[in-house]
PDB file of N, CA and C in Angstrom:
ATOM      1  N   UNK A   1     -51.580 -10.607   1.544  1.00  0.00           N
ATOM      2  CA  UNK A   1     -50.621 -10.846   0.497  1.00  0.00           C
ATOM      3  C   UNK A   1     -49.496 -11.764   0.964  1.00  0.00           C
ATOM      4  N   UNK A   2     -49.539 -12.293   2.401  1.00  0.00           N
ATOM      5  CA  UNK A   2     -48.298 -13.292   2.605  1.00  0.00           C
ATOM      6  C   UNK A   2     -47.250 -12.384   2.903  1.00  0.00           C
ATOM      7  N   UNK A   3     -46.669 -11.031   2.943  1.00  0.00           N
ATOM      8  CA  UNK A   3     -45.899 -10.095   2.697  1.00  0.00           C
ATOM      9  C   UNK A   3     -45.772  -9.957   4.738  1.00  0.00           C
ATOM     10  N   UNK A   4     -44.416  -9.950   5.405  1.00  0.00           N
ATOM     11  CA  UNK A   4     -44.275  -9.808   6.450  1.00  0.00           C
ATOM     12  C   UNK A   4     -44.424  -8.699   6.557  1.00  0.00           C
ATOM     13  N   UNK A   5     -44.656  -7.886   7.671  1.00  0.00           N
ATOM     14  CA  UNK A   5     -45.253  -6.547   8.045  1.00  0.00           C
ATOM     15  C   UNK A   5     -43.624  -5.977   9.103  1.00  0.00           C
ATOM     16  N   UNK A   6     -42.973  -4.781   7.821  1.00  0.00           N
ATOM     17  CA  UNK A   6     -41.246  -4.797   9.301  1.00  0.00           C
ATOM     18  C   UNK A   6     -41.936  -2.977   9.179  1.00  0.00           C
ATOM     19  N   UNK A   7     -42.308  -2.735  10.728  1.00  0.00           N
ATOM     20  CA  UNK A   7     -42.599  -1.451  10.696  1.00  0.00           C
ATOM     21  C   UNK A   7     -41.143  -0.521  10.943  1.00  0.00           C
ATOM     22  N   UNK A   8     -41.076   0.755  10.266  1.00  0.00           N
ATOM     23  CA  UNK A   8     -40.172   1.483  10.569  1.00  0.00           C
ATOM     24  C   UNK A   8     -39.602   1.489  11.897  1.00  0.00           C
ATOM     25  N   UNK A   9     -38.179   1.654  12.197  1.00  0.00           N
ATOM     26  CA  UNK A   9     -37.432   2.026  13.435  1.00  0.00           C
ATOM     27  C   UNK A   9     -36.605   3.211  13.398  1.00  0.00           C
ATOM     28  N   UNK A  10     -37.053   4.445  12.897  1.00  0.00           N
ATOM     29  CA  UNK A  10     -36.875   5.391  13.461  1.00  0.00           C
ATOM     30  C   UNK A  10     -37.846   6.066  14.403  1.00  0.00           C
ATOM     31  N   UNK A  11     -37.051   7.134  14.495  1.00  0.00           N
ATOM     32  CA  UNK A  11     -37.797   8.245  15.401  1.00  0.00           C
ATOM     33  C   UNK A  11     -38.950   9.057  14.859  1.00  0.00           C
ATOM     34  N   UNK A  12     -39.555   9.809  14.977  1.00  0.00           N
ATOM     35  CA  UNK A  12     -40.635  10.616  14.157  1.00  0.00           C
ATOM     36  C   UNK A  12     -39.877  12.215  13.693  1.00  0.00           C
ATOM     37  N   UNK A  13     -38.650  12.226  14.404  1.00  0.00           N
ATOM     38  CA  UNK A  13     -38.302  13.259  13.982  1.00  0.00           C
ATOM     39  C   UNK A  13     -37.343  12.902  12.541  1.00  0.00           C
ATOM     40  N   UNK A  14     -37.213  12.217  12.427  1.00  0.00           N
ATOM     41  CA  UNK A  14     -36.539  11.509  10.649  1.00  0.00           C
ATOM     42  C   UNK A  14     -37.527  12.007   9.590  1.00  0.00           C
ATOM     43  N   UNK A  15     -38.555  12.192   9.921  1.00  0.00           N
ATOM     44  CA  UNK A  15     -40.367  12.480   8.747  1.00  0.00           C
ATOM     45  C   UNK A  15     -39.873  14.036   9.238  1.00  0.00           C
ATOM     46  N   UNK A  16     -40.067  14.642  10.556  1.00  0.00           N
ATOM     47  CA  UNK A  16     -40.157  16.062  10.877  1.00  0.00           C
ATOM     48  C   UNK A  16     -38.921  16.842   9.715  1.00  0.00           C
ATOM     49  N   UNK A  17     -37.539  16.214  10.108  1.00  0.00           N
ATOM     50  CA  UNK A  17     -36.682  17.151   9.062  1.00  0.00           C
ATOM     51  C   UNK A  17     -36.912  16.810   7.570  1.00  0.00           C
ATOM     52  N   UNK A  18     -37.298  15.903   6.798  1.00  0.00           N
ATOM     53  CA  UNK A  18     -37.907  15.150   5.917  1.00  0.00           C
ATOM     54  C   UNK A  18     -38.579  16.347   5.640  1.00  0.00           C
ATOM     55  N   UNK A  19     -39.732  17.161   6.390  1.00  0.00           N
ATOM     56  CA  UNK A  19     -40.797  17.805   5.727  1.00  0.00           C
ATOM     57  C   UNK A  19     -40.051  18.872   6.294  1.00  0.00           C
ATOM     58  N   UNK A  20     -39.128  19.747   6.581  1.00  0.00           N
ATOM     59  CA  UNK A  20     -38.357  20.621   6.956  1.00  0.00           C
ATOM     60  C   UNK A  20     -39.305  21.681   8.133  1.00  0.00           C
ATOM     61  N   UNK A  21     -40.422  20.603   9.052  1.00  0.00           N
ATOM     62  CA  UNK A  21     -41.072  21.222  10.019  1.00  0.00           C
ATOM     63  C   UNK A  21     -40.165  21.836  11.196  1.00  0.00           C
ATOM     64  N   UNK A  22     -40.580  22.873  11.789  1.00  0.00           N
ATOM     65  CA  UNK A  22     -39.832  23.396  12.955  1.00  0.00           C
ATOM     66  C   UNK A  22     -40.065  22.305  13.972  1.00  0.00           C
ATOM     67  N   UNK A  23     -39.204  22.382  14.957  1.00  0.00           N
ATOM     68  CA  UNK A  23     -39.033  21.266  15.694  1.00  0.00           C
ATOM     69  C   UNK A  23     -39.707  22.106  17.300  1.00  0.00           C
ATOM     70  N   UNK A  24     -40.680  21.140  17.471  1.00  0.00           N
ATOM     71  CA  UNK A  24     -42.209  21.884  18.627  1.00  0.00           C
ATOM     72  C   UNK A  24     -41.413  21.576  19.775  1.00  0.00           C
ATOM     73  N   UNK A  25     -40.294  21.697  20.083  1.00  0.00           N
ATOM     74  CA  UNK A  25     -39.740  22.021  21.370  1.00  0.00           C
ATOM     75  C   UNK A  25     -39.516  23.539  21.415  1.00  0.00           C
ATOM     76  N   UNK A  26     -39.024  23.860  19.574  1.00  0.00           N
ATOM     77  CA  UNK A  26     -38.360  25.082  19.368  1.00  0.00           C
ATOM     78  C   UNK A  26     -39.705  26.270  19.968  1.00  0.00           C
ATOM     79  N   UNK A  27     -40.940  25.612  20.268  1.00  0.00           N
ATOM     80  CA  UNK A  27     -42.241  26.226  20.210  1.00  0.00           C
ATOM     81  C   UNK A  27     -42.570  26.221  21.686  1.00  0.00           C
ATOM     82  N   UNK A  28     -41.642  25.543  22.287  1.00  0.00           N
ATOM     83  CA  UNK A  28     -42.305  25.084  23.699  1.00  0.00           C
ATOM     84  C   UNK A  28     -43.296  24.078  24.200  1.00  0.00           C
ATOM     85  N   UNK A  29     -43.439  22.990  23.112  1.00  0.00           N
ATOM     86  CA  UNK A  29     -43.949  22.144  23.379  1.00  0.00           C
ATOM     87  C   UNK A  29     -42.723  20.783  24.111  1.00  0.00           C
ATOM     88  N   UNK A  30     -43.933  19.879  24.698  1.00  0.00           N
ATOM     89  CA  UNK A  30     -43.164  19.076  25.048  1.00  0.00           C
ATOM     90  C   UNK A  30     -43.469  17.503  23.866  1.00  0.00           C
ATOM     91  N   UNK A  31     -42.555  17.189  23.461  1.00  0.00           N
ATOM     92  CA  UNK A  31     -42.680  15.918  21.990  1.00  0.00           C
ATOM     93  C   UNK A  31     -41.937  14.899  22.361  1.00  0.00           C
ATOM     94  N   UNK A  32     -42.940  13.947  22.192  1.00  0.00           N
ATOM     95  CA  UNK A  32     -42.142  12.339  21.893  1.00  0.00           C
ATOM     96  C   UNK A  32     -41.651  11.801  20.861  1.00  0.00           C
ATOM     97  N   UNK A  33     -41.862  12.930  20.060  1.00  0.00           N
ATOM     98  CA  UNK A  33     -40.938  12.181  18.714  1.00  0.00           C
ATOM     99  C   UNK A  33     -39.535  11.948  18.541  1.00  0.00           C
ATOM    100  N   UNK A  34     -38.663  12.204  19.537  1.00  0.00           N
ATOM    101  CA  UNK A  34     -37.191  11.458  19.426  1.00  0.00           C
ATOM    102  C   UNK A  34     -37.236  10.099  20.155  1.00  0.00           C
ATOM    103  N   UNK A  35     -38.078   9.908  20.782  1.00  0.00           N
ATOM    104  CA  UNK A  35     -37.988   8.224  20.733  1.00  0.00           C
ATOM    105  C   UNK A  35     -39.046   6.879  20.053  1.00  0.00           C
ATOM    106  N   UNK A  36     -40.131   7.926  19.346  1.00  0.00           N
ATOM    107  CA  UNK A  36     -41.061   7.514  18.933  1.00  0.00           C
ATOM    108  C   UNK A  36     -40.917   7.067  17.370  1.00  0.00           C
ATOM    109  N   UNK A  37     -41.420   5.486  17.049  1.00  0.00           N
ATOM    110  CA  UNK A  37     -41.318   5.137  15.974  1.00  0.00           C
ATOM    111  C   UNK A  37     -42.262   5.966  14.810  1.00  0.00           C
ATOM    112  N   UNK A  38     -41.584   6.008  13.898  1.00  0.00           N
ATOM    113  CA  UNK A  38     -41.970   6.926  12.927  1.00  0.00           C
ATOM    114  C   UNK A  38     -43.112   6.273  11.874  1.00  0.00           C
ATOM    115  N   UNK A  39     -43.745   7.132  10.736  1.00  0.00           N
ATOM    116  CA  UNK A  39     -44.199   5.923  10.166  1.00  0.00           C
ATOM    117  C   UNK A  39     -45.683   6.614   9.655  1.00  0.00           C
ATOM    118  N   UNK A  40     -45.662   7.756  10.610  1.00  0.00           N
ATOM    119  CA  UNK A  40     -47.326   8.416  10.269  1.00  0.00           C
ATOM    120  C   UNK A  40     -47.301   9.376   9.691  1.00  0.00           C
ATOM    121  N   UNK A  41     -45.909   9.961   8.921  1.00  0.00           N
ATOM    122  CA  UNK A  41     -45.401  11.047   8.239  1.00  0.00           C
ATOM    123  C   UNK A  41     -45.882  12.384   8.911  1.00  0.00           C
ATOM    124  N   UNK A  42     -44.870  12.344  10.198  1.00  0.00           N
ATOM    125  CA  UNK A  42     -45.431  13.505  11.432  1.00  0.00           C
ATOM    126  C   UNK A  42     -46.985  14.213  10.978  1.00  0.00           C
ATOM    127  N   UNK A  43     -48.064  13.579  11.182  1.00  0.00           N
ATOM    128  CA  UNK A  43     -48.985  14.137  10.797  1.00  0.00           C
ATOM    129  C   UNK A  43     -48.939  15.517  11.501  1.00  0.00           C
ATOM    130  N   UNK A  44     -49.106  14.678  13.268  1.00  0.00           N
ATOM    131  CA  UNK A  44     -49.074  15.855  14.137  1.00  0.00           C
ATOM    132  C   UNK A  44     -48.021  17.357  14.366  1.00  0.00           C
ATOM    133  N   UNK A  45     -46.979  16.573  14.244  1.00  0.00           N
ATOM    134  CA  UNK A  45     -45.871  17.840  14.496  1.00  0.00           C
ATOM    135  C   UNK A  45     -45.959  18.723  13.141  1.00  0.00           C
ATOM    136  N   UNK A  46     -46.915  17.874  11.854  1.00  0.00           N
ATOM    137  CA  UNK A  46     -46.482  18.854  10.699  1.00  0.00           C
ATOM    138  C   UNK A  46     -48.284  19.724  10.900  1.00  0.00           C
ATOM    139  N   UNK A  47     -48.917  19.840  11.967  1.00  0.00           N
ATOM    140  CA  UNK A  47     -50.004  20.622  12.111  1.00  0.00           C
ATOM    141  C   UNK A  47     -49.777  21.223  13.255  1.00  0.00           C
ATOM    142  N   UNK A  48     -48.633  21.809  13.778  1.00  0.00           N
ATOM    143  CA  UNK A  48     -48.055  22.200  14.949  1.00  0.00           C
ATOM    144  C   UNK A  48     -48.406  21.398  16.023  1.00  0.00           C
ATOM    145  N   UNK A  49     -48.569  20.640  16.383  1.00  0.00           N
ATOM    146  CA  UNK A  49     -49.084  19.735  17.997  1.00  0.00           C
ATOM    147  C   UNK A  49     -47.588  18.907  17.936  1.00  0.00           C
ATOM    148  N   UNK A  50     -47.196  18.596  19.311  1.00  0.00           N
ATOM    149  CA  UNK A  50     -46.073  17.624  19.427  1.00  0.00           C
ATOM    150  C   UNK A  50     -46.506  16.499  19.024  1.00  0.00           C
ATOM    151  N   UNK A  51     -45.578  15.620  19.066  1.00  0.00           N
ATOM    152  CA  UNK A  51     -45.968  13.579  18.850  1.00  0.00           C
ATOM    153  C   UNK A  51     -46.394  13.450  19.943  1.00  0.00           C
ATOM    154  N   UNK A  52     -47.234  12.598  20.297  1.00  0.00           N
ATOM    155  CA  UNK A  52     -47.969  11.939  21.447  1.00  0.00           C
ATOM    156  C   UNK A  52     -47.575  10.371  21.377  1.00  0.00           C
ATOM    157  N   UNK A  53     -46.676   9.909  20.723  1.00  0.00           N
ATOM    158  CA  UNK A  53     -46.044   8.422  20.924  1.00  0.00           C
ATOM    159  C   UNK A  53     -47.058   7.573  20.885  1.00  0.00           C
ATOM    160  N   UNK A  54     -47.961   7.712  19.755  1.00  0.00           N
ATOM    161  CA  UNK A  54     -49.233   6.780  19.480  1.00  0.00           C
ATOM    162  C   UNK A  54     -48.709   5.806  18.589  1.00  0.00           C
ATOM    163  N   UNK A  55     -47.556   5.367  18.264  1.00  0.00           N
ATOM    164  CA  UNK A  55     -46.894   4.720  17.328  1.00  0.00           C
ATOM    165  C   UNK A  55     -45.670   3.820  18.081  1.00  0.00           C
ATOM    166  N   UNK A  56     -45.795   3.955  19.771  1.00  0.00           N
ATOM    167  CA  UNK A  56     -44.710   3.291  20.301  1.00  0.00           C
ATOM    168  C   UNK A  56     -43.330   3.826  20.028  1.00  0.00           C
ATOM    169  N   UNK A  57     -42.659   3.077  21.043  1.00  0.00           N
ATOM    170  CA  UNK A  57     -40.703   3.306  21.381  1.00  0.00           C
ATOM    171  C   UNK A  57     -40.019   2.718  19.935  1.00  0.00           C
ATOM    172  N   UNK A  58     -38.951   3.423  19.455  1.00  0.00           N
ATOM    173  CA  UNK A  58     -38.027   2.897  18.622  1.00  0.00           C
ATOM    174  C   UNK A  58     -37.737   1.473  19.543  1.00  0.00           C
ATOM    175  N   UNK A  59     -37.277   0.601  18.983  1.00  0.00           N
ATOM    176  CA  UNK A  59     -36.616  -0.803  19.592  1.00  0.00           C
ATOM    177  C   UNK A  59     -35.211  -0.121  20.214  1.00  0.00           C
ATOM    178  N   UNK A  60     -34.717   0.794  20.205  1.00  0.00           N
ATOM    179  CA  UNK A  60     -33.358   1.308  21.439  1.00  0.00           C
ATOM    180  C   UNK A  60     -33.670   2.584  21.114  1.00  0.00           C
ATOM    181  N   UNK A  61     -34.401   2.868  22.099  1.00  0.00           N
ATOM    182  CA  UNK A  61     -34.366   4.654  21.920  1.00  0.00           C
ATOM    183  C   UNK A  61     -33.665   5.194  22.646  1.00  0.00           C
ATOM    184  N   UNK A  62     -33.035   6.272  22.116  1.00  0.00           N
ATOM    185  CA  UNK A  62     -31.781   7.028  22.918  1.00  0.00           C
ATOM    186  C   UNK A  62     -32.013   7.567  23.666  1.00  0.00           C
ATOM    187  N   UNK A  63     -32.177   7.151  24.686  1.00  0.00           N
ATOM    188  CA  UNK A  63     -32.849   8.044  26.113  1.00  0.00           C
ATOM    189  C   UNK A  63     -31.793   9.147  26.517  1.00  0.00           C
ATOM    190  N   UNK A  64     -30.459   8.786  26.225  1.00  0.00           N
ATOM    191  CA  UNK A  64     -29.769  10.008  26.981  1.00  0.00           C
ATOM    192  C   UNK A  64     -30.009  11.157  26.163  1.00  0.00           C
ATOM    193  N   UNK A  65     -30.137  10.731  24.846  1.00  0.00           N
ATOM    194  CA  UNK A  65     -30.015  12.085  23.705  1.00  0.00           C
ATOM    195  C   UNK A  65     -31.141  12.909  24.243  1.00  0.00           C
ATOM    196  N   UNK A  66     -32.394  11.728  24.532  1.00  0.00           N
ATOM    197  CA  UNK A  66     -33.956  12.533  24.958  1.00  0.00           C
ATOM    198  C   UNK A  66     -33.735  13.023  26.252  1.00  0.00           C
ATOM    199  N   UNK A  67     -33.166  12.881  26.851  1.00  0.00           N
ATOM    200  CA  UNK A  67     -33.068  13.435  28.361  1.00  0.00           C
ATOM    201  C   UNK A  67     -32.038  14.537  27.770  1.00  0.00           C
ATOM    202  N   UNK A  68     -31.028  14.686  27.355  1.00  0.00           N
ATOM    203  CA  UNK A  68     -30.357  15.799  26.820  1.00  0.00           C
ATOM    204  C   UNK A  68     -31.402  17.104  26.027  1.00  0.00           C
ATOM    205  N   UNK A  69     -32.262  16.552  25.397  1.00  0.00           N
ATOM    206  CA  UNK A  69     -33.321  17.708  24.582  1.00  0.00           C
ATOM    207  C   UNK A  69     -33.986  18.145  25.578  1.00  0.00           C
ATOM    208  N   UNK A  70     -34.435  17.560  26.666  1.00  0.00           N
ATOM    209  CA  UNK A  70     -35.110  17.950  27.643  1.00  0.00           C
ATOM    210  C   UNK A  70     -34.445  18.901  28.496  1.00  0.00           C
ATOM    211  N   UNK A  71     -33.136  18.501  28.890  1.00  0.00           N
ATOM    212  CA  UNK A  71     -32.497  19.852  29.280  1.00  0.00           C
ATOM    213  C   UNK A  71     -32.375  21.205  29.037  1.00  0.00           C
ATOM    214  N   UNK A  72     -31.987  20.465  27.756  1.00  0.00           N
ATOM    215  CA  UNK A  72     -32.147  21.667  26.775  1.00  0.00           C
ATOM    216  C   UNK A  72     -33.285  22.945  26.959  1.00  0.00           C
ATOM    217  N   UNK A  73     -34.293  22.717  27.035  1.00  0.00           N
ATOM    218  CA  UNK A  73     -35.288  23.610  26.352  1.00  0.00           C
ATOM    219  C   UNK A  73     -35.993  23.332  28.203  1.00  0.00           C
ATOM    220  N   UNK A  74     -35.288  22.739  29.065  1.00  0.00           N
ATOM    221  CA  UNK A  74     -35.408  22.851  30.697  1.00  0.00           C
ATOM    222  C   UNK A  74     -36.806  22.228  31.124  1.00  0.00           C
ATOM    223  N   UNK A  75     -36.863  21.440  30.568  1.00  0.00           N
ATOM    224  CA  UNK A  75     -38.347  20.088  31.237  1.00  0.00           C
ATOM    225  C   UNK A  75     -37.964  19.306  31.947  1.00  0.00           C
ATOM    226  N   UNK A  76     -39.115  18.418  32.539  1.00  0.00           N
ATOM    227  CA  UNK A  76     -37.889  17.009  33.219  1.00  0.00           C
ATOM    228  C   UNK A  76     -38.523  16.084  32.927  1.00  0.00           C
ATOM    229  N   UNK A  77     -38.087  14.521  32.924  1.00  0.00           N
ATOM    230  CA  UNK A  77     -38.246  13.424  32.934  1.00  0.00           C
ATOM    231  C   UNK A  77     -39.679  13.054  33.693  1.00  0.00           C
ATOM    232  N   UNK A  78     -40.142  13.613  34.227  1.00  0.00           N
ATOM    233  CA  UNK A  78     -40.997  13.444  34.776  1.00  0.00           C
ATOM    234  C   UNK A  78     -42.166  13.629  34.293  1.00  0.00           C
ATOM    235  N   UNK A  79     -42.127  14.984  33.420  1.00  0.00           N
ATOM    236  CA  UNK A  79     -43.077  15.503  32.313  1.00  0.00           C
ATOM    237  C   UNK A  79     -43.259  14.380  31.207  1.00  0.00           C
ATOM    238  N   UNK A  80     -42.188  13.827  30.700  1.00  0.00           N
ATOM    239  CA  UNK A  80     -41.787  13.081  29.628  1.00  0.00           C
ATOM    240  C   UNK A  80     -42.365  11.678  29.869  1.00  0.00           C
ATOM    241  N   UNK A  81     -41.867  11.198  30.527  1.00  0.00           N
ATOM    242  CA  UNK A  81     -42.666  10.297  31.463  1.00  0.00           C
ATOM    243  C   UNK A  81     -44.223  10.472  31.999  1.00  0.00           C
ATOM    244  N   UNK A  82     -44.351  11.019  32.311  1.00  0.00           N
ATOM    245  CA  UNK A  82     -46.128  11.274  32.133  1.00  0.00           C
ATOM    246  C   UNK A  82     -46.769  11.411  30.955  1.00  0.00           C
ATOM    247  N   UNK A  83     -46.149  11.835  29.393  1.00  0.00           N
ATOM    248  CA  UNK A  83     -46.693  11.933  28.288  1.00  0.00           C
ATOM    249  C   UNK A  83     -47.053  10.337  27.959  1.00  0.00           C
ATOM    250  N   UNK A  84     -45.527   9.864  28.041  1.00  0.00           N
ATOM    251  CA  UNK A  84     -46.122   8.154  27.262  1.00  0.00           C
ATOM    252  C   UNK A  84     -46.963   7.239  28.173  1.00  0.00           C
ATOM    253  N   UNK A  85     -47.604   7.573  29.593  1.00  0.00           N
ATOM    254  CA  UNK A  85     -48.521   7.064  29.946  1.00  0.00           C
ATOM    255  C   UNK A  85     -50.049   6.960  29.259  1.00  0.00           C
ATOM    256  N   UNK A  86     -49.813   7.725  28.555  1.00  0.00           N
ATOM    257  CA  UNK A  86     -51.204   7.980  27.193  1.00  0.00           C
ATOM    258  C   UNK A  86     -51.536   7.073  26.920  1.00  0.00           C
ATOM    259  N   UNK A  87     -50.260   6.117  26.266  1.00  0.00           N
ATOM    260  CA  UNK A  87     -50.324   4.987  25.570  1.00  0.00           C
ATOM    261  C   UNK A  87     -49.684   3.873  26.202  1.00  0.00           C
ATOM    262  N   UNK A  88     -50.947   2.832  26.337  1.00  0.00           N
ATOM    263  CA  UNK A  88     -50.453   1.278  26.894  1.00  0.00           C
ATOM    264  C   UNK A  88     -49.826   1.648  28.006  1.00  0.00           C
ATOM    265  N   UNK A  89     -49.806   2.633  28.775  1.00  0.00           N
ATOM    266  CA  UNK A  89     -49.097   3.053  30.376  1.00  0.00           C
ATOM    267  C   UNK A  89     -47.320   2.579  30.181  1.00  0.00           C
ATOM    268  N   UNK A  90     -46.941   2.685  29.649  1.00  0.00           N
ATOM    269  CA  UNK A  90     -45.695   1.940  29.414  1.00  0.00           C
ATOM    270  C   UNK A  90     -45.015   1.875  30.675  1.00  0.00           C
ATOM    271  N   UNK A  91     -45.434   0.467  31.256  1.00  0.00           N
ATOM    272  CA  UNK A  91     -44.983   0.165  32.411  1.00  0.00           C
ATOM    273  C   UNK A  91     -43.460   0.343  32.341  1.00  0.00           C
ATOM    274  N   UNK A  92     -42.652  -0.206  31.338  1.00  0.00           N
ATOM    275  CA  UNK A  92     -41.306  -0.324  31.349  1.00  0.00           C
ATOM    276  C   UNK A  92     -40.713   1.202  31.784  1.00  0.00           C
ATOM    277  N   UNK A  93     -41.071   1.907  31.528  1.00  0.00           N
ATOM    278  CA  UNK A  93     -40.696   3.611  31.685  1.00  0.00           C
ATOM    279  C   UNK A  93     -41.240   3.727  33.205  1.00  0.00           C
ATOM    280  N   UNK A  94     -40.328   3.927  34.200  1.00  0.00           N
ATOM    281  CA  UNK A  94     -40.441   4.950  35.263  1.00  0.00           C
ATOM    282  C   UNK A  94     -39.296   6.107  35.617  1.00  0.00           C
ATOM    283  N   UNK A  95     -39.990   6.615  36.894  1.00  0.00           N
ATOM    284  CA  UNK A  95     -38.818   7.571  37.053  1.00  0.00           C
ATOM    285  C   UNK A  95     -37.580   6.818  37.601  1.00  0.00           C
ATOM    286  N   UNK A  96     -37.646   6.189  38.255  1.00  0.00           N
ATOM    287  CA  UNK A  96     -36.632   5.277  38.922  1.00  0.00           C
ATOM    288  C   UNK A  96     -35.266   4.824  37.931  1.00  0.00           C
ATOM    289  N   UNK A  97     -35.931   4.526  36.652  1.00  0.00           N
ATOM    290  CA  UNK A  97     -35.243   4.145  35.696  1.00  0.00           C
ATOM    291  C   UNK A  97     -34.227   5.406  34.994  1.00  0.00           C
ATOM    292  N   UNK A  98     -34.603   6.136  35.087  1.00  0.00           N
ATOM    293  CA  UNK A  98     -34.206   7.448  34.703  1.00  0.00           C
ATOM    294  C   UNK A  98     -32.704   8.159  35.493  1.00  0.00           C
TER     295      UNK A  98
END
């Protein structure tokens, strides 16, 4: 259709409160959906499974906020960091960076 293609830049958790799903940390999962672009209308988190970041990084994802949730609920960066190796290895993400 000639129509430019501007994919969403939120997070996946924007769809999660959207569908008023419990939030799968609250479950003990570990989720990429606070830095993960949104867009697939949390299929996953709304069938209990976390996001698996099959949809890529927001263009500035708030890493401190995500490192803050992680505290939170007591995971580490390291875990988090091993999830988005799933996809495209996201070289840009190490621990070093962190």
């Amino acid at each position: 259709m000639g129509k430019e293609y501007k994919p969403p830049n939120q997070p996946v958790c924007v769809e999660c409160k959207l569908k008023d799903n419990l939030c799968v940390y609250e479950k003990g999962l570990l989720c990429l959906g606070p830095v993960t672009r949104c867009g697939c209308d949390a299929i996953c988190t709304s069938y209990g499974h976390s996001c698996f970041g099959c949809r890529g990084l927001v263009d500035e994802p708030n890493l401190n906020a995500a490192q803050d949730v992680l505290a939170k609920y007591g995971l580490s960066v390291a875990e988090i960091v091993g999830k988005f190796r799933v996809y495209n290895n996201w070289p840009a993400l190490s621990l070093e960076d962190t």
